[in-house]
C-alpha atoms as a PDB file:
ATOM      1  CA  UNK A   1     -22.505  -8.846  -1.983  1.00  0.00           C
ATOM      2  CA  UNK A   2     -20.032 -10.665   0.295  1.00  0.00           C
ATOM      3  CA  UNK A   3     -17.916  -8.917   2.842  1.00  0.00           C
ATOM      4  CA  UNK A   4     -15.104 -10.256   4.906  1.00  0.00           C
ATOM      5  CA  UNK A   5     -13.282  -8.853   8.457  1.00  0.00           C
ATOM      6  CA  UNK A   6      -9.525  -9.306   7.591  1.00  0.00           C
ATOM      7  CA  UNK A   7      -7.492  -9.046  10.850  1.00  0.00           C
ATOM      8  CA  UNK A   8      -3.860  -8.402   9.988  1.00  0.00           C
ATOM      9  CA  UNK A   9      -0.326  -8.690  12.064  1.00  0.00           C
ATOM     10  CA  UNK A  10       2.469  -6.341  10.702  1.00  0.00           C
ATOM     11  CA  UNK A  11       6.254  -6.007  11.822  1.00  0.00           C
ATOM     12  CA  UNK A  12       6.514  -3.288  14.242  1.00  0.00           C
ATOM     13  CA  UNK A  13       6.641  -0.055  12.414  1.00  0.00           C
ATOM     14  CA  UNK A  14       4.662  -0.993   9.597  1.00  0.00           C
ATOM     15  CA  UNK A  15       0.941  -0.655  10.448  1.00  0.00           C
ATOM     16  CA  UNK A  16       0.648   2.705   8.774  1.00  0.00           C
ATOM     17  CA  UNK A  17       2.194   2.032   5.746  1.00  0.00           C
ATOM     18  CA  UNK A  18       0.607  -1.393   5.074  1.00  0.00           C
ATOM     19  CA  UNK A  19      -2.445   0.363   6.308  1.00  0.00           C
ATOM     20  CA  UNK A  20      -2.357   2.436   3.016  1.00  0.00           C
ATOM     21  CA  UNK A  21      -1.087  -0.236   1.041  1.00  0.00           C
ATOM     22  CA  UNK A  22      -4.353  -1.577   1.586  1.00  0.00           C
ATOM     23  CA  UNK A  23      -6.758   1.325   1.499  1.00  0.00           C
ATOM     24  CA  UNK A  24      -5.844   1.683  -1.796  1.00  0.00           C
ATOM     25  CA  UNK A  25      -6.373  -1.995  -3.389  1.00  0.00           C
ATOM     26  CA  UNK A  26      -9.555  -2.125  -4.973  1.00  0.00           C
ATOM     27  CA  UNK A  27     -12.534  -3.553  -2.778  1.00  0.00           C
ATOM     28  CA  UNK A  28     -11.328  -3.191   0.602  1.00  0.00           C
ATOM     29  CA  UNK A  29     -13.917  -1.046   1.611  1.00  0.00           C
ATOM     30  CA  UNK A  30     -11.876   0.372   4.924  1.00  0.00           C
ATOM     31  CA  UNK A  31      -8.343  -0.235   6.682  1.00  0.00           C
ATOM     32  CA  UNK A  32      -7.936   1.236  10.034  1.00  0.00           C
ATOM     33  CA  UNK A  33      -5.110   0.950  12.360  1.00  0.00           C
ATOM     34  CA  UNK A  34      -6.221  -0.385  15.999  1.00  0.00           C
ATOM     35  CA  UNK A  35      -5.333  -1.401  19.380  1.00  0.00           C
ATOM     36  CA  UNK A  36      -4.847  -5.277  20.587  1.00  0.00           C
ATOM     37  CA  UNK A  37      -4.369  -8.721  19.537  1.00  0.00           C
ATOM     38  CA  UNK A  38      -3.882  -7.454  15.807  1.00  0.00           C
ATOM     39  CA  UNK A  39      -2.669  -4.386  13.820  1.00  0.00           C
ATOM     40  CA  UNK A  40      -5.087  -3.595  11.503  1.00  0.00           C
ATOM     41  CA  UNK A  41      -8.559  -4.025  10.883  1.00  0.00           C
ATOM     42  CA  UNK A  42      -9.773  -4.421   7.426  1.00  0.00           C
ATOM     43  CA  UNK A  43     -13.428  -4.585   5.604  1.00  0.00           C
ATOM     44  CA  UNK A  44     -13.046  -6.253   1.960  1.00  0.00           C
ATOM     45  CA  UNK A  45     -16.222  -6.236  -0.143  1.00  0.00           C
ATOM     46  CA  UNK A  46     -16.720  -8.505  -3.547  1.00  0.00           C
ATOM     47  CA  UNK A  47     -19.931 -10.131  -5.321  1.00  0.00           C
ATOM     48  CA  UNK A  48     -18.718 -13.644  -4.044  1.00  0.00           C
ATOM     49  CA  UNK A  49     -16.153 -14.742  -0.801  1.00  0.00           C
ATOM     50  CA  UNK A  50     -14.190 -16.428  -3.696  1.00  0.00           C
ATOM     51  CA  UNK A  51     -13.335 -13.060  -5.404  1.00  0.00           C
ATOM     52  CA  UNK A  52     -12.130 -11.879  -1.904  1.00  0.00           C
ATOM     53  CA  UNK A  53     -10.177 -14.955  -0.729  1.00  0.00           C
ATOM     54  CA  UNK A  54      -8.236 -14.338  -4.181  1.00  0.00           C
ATOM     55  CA  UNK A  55      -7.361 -11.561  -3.765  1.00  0.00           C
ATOM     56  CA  UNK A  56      -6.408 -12.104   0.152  1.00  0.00           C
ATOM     57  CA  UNK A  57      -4.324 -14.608  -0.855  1.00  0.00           C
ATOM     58  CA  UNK A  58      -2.705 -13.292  -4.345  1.00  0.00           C
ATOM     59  CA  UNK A  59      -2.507  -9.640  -3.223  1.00  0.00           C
ATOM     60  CA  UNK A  60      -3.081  -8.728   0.733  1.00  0.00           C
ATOM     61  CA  UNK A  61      -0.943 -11.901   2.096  1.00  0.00           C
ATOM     62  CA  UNK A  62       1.888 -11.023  -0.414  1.00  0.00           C
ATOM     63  CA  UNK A  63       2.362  -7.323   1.191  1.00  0.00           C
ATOM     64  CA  UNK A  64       6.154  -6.946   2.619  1.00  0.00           C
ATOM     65  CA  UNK A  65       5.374  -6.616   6.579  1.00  0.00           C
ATOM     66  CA  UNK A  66       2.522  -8.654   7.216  1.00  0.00           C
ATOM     67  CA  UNK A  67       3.557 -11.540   9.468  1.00  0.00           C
ATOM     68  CA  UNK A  68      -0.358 -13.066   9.608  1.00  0.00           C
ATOM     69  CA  UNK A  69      -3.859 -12.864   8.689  1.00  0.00           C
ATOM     70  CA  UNK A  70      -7.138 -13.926  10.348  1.00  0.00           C
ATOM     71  CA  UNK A  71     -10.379 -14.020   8.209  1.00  0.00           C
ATOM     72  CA  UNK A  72     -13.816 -13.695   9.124  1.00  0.00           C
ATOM     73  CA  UNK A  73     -16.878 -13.780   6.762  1.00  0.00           C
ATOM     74  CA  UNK A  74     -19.877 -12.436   7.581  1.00  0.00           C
ATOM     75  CA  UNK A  75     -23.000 -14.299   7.469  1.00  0.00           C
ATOM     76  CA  UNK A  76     -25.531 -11.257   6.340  1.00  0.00           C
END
């Protein structure tokens, strides 16, 4: 099982919405709203990294609002 920290930037006004948007695409195991450098804080879970970063990059990064995206994978 790979998992993956997806930081997100939104237009001001939007982190709730986009928020849901993405609580409700399947394998994103959590979306939360939080305080910082970013918007949102997001926990997307696949068998593989390469079934996440597709669907980062043909779903999550085509959501009207988000300005940016920051990816981490973790390691165990």
């Amino acid at each position: 099982m790979a998992r993956v920290y997806l930081l997100v930037n939104v237009l001001p006004g939007k982190d709730v919405s986009i928020r849901d948007t993405l609580r409700g695409i399947k394998g994103v195991a959590n979306a939360d709203v939080v305080t910082g450098h970013y918007d949102i804080v997001a926990v997307l879970e696949a068998k593989n990294t390469s079934e996440i970063f597709d669907k980062i990059l043909k779903k999550i990064r085509l959501i009207k609002g988000i300005n940016r995206t920051e990816t981490f994978v973790a390691v165990e």
